[in-house]
PDB file of N, CA and C in Angstrom:
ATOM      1  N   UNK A   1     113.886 198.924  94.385  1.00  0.00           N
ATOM      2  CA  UNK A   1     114.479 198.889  93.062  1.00  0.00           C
ATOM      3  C   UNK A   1     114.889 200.306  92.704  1.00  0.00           C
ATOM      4  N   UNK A   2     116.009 200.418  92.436  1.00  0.00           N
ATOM      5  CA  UNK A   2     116.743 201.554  91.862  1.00  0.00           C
ATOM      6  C   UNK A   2     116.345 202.134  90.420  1.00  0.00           C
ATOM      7  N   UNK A   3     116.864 203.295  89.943  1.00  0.00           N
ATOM      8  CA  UNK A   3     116.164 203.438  88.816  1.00  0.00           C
ATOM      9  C   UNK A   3     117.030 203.046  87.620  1.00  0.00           C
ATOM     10  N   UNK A   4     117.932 202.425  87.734  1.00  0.00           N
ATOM     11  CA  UNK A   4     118.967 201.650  86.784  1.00  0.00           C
ATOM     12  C   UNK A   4     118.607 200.631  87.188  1.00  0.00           C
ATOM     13  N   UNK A   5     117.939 199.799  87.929  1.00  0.00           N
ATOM     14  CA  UNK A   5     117.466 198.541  87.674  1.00  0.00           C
ATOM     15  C   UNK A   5     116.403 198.263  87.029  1.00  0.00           C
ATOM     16  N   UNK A   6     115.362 199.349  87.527  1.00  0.00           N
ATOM     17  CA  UNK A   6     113.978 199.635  86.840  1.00  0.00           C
ATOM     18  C   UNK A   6     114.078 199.898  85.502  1.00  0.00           C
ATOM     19  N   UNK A   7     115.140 200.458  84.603  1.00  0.00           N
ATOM     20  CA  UNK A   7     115.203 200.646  83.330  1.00  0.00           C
ATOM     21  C   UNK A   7     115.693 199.747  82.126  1.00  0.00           C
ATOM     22  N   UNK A   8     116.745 198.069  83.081  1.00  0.00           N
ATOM     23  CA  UNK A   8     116.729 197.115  82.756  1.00  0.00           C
ATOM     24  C   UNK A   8     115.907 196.060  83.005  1.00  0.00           C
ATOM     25  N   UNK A   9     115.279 196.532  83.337  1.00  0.00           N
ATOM     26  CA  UNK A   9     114.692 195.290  83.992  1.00  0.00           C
ATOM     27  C   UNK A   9     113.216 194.532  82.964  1.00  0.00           C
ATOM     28  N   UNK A  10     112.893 193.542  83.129  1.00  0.00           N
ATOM     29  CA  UNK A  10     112.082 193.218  82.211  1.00  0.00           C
ATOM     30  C   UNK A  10     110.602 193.095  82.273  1.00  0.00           C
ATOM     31  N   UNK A  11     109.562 194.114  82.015  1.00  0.00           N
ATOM     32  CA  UNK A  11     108.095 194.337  83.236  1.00  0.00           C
ATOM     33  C   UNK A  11     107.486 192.414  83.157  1.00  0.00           C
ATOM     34  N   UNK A  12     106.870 192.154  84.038  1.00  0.00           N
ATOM     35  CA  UNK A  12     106.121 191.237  84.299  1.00  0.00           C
ATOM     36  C   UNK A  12     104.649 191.064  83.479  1.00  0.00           C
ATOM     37  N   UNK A  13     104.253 191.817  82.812  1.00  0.00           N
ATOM     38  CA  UNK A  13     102.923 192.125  82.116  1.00  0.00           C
ATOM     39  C   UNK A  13     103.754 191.846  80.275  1.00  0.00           C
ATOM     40  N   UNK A  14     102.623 191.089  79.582  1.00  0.00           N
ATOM     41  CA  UNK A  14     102.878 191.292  78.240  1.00  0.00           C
ATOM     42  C   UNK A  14     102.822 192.416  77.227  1.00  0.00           C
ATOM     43  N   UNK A  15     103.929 192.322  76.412  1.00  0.00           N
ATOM     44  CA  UNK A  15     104.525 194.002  75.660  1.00  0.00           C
ATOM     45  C   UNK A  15     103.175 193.883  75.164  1.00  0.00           C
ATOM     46  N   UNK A  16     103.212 195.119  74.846  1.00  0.00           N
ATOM     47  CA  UNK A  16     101.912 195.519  73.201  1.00  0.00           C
ATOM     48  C   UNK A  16     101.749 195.038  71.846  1.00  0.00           C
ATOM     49  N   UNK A  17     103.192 194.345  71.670  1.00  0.00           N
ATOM     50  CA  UNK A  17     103.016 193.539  70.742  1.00  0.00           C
ATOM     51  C   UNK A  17     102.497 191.872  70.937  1.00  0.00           C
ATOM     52  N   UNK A  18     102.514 191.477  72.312  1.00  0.00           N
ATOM     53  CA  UNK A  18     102.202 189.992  72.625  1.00  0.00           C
ATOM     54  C   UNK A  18     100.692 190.386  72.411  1.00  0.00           C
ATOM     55  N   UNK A  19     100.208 191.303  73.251  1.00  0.00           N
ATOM     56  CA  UNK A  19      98.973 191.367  73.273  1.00  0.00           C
ATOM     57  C   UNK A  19      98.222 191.781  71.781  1.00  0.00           C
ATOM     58  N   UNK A  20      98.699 192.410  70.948  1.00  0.00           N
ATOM     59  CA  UNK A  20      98.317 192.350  69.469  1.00  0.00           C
ATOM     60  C   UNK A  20      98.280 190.805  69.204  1.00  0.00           C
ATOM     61  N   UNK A  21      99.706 190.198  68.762  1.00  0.00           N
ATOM     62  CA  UNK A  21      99.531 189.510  68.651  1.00  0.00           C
ATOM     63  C   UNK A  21      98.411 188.560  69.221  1.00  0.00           C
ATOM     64  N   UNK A  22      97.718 188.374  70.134  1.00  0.00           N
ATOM     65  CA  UNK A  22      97.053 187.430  71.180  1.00  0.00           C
ATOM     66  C   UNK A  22      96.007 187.687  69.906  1.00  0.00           C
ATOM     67  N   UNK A  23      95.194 189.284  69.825  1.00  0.00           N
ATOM     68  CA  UNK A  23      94.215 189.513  69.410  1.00  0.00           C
ATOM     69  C   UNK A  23      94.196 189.245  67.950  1.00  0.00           C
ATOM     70  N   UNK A  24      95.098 189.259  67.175  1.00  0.00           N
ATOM     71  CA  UNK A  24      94.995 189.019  65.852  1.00  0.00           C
ATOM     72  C   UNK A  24      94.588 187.252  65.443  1.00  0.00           C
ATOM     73  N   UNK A  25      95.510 186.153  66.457  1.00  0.00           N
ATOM     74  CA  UNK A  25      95.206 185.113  66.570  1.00  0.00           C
ATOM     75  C   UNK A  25      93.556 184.455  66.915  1.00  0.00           C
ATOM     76  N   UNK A  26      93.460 185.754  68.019  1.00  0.00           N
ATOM     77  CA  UNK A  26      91.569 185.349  68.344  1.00  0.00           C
ATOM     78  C   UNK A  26      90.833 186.119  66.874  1.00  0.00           C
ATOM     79  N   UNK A  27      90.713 186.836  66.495  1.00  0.00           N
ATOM     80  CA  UNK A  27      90.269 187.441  65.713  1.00  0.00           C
ATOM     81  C   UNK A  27      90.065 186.500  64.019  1.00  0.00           C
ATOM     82  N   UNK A  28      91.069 185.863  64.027  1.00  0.00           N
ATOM     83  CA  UNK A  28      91.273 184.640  62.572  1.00  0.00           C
ATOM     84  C   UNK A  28      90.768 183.795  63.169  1.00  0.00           C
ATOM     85  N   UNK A  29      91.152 183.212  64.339  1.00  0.00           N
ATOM     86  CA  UNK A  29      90.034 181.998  65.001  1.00  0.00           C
ATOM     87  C   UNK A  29      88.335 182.248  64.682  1.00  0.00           C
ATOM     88  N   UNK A  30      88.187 183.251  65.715  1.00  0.00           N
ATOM     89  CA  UNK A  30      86.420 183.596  65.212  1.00  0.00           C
ATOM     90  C   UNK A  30      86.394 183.563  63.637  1.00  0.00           C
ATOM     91  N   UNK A  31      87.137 183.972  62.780  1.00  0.00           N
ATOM     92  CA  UNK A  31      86.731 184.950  61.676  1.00  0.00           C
ATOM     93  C   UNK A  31      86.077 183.262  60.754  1.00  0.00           C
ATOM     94  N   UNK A  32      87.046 182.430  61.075  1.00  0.00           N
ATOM     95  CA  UNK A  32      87.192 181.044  60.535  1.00  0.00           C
ATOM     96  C   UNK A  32      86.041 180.271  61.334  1.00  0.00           C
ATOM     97  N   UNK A  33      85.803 180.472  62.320  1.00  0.00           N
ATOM     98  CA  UNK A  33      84.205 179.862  63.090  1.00  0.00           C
ATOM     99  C   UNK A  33      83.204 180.281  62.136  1.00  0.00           C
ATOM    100  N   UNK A  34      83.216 181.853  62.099  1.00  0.00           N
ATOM    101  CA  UNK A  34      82.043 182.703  61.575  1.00  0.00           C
ATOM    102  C   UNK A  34      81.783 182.026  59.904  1.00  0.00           C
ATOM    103  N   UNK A  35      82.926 182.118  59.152  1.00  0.00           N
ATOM    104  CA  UNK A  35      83.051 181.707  58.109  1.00  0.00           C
ATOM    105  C   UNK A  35      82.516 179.884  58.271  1.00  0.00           C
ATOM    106  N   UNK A  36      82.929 178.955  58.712  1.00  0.00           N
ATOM    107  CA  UNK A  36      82.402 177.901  58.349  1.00  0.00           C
ATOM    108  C   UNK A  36      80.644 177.351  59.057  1.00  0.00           C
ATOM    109  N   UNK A  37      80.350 178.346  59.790  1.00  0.00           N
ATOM    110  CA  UNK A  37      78.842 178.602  60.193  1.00  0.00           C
ATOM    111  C   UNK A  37      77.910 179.399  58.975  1.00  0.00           C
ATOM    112  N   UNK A  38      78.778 180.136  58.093  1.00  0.00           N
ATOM    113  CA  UNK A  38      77.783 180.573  57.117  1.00  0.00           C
ATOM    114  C   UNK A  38      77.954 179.755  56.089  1.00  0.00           C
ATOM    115  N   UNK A  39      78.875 179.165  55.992  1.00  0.00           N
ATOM    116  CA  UNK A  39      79.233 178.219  55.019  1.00  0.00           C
ATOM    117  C   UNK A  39      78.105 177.081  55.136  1.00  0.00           C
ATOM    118  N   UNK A  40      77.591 176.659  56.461  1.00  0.00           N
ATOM    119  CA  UNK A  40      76.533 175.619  56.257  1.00  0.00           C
ATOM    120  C   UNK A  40      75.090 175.927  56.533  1.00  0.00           C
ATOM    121  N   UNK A  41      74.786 177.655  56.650  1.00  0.00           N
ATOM    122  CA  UNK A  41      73.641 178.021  56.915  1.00  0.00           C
ATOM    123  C   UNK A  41      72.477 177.642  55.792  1.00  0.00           C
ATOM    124  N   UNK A  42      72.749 177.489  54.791  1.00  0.00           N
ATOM    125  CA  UNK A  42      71.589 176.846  53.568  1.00  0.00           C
ATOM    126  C   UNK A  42      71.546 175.336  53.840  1.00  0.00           C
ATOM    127  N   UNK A  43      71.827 174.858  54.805  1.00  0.00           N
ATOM    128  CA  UNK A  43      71.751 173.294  55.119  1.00  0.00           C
ATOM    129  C   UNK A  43      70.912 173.915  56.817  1.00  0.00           C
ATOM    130  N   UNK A  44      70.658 174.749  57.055  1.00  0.00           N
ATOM    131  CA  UNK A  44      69.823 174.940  58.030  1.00  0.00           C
ATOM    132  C   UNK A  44      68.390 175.347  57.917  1.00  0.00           C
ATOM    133  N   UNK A  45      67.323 174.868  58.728  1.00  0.00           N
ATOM    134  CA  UNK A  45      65.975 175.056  58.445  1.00  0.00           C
ATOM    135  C   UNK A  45      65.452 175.570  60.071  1.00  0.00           C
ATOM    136  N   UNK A  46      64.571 176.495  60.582  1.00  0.00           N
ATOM    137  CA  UNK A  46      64.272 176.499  61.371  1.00  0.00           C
ATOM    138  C   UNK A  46      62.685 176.149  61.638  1.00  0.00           C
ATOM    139  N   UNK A  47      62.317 175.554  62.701  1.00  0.00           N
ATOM    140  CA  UNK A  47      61.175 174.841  62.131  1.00  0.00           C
ATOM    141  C   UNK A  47      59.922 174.514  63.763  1.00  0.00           C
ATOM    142  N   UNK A  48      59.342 175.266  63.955  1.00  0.00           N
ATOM    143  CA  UNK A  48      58.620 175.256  65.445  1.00  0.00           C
ATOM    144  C   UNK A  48      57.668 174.251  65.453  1.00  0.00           C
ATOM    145  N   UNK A  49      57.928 173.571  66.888  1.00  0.00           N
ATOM    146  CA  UNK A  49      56.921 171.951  66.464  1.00  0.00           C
ATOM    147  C   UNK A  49      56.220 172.670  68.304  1.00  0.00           C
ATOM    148  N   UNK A  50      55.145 171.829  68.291  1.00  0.00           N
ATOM    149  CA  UNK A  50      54.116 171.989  69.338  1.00  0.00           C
ATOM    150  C   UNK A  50      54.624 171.260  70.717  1.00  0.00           C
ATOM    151  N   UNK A  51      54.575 171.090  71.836  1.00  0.00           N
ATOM    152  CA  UNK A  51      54.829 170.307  72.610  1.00  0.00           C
ATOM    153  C   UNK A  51      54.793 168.757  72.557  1.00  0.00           C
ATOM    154  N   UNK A  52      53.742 167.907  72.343  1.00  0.00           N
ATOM    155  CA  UNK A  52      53.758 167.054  71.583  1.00  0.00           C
ATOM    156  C   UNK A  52      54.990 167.140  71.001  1.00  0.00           C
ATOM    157  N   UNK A  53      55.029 167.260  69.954  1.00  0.00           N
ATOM    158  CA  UNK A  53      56.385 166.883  68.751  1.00  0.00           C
ATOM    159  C   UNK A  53      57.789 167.011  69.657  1.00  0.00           C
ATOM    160  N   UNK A  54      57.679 168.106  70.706  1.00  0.00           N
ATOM    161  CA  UNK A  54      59.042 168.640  71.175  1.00  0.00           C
ATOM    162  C   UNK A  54      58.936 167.010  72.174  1.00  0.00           C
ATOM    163  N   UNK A  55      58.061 166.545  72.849  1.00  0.00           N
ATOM    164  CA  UNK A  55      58.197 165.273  73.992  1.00  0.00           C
ATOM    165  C   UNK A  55      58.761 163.884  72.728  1.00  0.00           C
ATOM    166  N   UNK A  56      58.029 163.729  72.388  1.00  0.00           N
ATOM    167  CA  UNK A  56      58.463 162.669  70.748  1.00  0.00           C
ATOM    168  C   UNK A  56      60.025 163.120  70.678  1.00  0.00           C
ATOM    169  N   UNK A  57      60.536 164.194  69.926  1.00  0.00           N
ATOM    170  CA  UNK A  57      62.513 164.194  70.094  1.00  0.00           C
ATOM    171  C   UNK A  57      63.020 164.218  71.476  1.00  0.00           C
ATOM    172  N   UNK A  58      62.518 164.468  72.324  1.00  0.00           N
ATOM    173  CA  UNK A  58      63.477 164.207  74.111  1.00  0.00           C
ATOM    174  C   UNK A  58      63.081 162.900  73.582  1.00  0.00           C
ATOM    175  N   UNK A  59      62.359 162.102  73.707  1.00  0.00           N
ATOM    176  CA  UNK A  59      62.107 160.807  73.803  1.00  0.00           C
ATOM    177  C   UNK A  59      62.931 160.017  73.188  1.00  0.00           C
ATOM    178  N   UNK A  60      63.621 160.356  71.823  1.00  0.00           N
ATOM    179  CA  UNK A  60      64.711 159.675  70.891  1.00  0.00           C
ATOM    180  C   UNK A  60      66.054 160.154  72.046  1.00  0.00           C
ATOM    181  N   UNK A  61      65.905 161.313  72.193  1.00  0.00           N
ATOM    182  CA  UNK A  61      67.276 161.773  72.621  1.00  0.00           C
ATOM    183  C   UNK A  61      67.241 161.034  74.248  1.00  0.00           C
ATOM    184  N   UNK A  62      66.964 160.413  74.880  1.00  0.00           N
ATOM    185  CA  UNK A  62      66.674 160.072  76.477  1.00  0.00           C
ATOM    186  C   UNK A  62      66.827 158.736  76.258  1.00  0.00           C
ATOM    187  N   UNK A  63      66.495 158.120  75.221  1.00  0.00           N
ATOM    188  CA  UNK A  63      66.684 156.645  74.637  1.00  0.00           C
ATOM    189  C   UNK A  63      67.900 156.329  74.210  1.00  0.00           C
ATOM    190  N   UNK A  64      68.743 157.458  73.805  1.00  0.00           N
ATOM    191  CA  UNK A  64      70.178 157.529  73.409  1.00  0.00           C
ATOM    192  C   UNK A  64      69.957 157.320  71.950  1.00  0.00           C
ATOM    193  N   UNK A  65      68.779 157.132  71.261  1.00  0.00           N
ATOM    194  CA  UNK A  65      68.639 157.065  69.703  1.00  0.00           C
ATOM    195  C   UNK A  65      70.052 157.519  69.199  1.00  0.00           C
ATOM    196  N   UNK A  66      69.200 159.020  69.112  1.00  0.00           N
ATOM    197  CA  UNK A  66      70.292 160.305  68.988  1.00  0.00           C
ATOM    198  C   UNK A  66      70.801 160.998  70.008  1.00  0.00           C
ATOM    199  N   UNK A  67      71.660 162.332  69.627  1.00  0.00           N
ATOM    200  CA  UNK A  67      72.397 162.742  70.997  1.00  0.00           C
ATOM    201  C   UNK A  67      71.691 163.735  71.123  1.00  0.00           C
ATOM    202  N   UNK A  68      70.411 164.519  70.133  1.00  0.00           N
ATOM    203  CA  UNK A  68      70.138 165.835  70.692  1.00  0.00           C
ATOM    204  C   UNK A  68      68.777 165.610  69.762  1.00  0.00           C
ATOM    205  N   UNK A  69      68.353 167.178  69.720  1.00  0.00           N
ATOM    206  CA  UNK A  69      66.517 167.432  69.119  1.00  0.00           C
ATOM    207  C   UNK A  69      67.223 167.276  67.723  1.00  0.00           C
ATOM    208  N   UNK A  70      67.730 168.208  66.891  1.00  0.00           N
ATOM    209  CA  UNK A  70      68.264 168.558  66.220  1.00  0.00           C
ATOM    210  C   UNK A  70      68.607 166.837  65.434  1.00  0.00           C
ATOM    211  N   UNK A  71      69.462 166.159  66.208  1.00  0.00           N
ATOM    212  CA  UNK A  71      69.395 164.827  65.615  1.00  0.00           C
ATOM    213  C   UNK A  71      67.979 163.727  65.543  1.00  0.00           C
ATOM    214  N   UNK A  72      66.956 164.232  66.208  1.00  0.00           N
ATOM    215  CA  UNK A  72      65.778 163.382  66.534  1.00  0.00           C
ATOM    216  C   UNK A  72      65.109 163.845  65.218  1.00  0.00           C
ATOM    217  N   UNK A  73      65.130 165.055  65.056  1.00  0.00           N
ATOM    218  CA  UNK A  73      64.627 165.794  63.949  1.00  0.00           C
ATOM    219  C   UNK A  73      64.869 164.860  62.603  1.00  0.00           C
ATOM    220  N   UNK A  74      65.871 164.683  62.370  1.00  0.00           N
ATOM    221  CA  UNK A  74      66.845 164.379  61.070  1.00  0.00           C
ATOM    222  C   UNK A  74      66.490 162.797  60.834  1.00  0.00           C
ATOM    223  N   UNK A  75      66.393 162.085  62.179  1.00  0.00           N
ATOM    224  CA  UNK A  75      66.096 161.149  62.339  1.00  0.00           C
ATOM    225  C   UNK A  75      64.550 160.764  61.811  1.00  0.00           C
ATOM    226  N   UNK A  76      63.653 161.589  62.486  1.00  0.00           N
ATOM    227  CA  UNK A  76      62.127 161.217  62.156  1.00  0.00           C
ATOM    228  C   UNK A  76      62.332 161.507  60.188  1.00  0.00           C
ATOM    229  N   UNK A  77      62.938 162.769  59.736  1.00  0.00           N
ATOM    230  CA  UNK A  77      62.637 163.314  58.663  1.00  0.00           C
ATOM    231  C   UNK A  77      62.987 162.040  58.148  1.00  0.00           C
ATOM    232  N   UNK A  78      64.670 161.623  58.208  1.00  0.00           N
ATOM    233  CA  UNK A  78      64.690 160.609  56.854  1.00  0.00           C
ATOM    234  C   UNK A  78      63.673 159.446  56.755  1.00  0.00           C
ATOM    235  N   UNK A  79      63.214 158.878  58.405  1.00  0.00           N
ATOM    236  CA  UNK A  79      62.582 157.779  58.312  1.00  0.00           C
ATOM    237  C   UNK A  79      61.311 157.853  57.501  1.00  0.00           C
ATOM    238  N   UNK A  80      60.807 158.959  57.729  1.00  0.00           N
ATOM    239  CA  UNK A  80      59.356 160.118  56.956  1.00  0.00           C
ATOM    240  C   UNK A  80      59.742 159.498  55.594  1.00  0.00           C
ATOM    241  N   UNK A  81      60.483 159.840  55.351  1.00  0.00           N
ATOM    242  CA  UNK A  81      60.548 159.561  53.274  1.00  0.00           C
ATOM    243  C   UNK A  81      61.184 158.452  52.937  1.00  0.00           C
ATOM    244  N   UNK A  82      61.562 157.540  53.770  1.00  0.00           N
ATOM    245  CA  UNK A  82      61.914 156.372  53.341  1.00  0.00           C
ATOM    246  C   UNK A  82      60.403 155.675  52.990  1.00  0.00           C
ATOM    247  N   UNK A  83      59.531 156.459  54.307  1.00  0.00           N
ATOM    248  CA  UNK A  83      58.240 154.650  54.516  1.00  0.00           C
ATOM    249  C   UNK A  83      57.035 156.234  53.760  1.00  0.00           C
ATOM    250  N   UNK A  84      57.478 156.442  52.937  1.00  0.00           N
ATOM    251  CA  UNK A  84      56.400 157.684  51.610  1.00  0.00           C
ATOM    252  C   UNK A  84      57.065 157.673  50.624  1.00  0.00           C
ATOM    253  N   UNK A  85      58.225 156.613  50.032  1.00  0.00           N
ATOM    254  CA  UNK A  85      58.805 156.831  48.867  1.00  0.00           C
ATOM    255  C   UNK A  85      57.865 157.225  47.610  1.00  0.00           C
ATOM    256  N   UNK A  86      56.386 156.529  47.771  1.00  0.00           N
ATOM    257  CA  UNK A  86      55.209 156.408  46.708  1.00  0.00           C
ATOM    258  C   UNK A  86      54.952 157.636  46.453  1.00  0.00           C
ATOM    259  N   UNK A  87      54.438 159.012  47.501  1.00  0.00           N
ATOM    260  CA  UNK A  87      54.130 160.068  47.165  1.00  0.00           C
ATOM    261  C   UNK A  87      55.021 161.021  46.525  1.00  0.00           C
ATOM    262  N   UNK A  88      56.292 160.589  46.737  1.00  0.00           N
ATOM    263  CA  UNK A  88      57.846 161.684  46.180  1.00  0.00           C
ATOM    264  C   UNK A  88      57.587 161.112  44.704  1.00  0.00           C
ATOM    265  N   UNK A  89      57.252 159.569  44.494  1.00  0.00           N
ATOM    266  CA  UNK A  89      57.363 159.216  42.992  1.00  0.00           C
ATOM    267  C   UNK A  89      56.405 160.170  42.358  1.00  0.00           C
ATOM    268  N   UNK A  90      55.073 159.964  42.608  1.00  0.00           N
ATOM    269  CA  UNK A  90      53.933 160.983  41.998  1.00  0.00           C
ATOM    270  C   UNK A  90      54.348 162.214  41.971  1.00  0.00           C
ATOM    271  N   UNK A  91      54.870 162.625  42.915  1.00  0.00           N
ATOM    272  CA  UNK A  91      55.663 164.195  42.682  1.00  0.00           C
ATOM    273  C   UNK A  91      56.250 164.487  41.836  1.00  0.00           C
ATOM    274  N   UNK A  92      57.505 163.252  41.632  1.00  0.00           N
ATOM    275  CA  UNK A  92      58.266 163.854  40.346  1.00  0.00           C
ATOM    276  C   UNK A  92      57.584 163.417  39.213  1.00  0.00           C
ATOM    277  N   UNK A  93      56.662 162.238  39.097  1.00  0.00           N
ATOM    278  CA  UNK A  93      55.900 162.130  37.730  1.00  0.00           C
ATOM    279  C   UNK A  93      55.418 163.358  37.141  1.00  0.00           C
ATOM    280  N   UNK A  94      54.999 164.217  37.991  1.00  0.00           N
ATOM    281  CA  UNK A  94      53.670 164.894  37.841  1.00  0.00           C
ATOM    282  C   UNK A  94      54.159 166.469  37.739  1.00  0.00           C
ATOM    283  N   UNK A  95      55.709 166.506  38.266  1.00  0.00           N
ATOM    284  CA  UNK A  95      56.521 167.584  37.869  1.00  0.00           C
ATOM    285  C   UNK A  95      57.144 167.459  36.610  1.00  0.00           C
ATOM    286  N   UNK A  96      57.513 166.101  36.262  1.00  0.00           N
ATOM    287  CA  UNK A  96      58.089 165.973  34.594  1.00  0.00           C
ATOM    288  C   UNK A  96      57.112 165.684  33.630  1.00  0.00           C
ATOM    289  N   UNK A  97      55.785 165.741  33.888  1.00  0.00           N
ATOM    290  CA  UNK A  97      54.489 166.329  33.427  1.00  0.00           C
ATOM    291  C   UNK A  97      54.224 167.549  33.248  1.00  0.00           C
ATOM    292  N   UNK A  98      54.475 168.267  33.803  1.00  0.00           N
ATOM    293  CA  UNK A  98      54.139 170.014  34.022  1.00  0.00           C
ATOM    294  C   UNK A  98      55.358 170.651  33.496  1.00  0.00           C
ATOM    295  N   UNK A  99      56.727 169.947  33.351  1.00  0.00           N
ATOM    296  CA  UNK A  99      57.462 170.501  32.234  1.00  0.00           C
ATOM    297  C   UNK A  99      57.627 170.316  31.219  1.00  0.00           C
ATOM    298  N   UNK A 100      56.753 169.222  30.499  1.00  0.00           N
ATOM    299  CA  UNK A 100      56.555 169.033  29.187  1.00  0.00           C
ATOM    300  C   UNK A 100      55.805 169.561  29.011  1.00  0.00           C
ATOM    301  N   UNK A 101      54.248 170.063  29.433  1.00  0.00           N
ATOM    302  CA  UNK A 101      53.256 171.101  29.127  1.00  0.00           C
ATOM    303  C   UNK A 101      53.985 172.271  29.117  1.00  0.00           C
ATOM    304  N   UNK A 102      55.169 172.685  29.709  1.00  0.00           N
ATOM    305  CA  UNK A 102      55.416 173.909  29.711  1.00  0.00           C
ATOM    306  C   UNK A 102      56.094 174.076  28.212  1.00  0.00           C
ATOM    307  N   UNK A 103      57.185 172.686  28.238  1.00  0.00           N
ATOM    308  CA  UNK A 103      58.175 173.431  26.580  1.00  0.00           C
ATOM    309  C   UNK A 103      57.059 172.919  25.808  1.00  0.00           C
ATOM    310  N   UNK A 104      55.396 172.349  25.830  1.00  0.00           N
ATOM    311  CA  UNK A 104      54.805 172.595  24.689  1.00  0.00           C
ATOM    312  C   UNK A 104      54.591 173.775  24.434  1.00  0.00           C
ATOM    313  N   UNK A 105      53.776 174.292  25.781  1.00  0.00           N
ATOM    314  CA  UNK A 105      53.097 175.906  25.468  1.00  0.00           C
ATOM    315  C   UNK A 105      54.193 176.816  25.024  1.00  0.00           C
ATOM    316  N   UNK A 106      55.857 176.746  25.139  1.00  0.00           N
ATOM    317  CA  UNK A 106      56.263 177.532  24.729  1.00  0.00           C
ATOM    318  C   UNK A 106      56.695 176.955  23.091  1.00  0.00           C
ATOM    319  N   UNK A 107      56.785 176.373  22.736  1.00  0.00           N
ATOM    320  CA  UNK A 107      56.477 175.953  21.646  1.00  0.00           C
ATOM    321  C   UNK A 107      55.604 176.091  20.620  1.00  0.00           C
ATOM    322  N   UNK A 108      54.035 176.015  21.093  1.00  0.00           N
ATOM    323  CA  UNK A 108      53.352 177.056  20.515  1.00  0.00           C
ATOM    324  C   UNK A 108      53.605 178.398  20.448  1.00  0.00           C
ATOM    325  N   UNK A 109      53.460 178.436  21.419  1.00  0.00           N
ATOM    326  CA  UNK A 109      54.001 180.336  21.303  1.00  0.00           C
ATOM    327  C   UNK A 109      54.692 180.593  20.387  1.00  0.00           C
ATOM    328  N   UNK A 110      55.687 180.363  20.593  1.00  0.00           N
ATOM    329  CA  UNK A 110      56.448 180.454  19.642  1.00  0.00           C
ATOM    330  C   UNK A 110      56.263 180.081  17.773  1.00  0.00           C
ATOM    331  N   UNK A 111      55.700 179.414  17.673  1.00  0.00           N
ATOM    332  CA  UNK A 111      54.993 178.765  16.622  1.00  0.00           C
ATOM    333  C   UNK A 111      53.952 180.125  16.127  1.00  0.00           C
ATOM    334  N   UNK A 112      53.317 180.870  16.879  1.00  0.00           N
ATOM    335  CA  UNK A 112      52.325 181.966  16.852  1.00  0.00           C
ATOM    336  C   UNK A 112      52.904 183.313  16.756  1.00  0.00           C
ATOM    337  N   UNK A 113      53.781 183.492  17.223  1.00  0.00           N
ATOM    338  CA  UNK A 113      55.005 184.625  17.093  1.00  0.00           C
ATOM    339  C   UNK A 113      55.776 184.416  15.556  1.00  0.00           C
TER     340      UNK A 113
END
């Protein structure tokens, strides 16, 4: 190749602007991963179970229950408070108990002030 061909000619490798470009495209990709992973991190709990517990979720997940631990998890939890609805009731009785003692006592207080 001559050097008037070499100076028209068109290189085989992408300009500096393709390759910007490339990186700006990966860069909004991640940025938009990163962003909708923090977006659901308060819907995440991390939570260490014993061997036992870890054989119990393979066991859902190997059964095809669910597809993973993570779903075996979710699985045992809701079934957990469906068949204990009784103890969540006493809970909230006994919490909308403890906030009426509270706006009494501040009520007195206030009453004393």
């Amino acid at each position: 190749m001559n050097n008037e061909q070499a100076a028209t000619s068109t290189p085989e490798y992408p300009t500096i602007n393709a390759v910007v470009e490339e990186g700006v495209k990966f860069i909004k990709s991640f940025g938009k991963a990163i962003s909708a992973s923090v977006q659901d991190l308060p819907d995440y709990m991390v939570v260490n179970v014993n061997q036992d517990i870890r054989e119990k979720l393979d066991a859902l997940v190997e059964a095809g229950i669910v597809k993973n631990r993570r779903g075996a998890a979710q699985f045992l939890i809701k079934e957990g408070l469906k068949n204990h609805t009784k103890i969540f009731d006493k809970i909230d009785e006994t919490k909308t108990k403890i906030a009426d003692l509270r706006q009494q006592l501040q009520e007195i207080a206030q009453e004393q002030t």
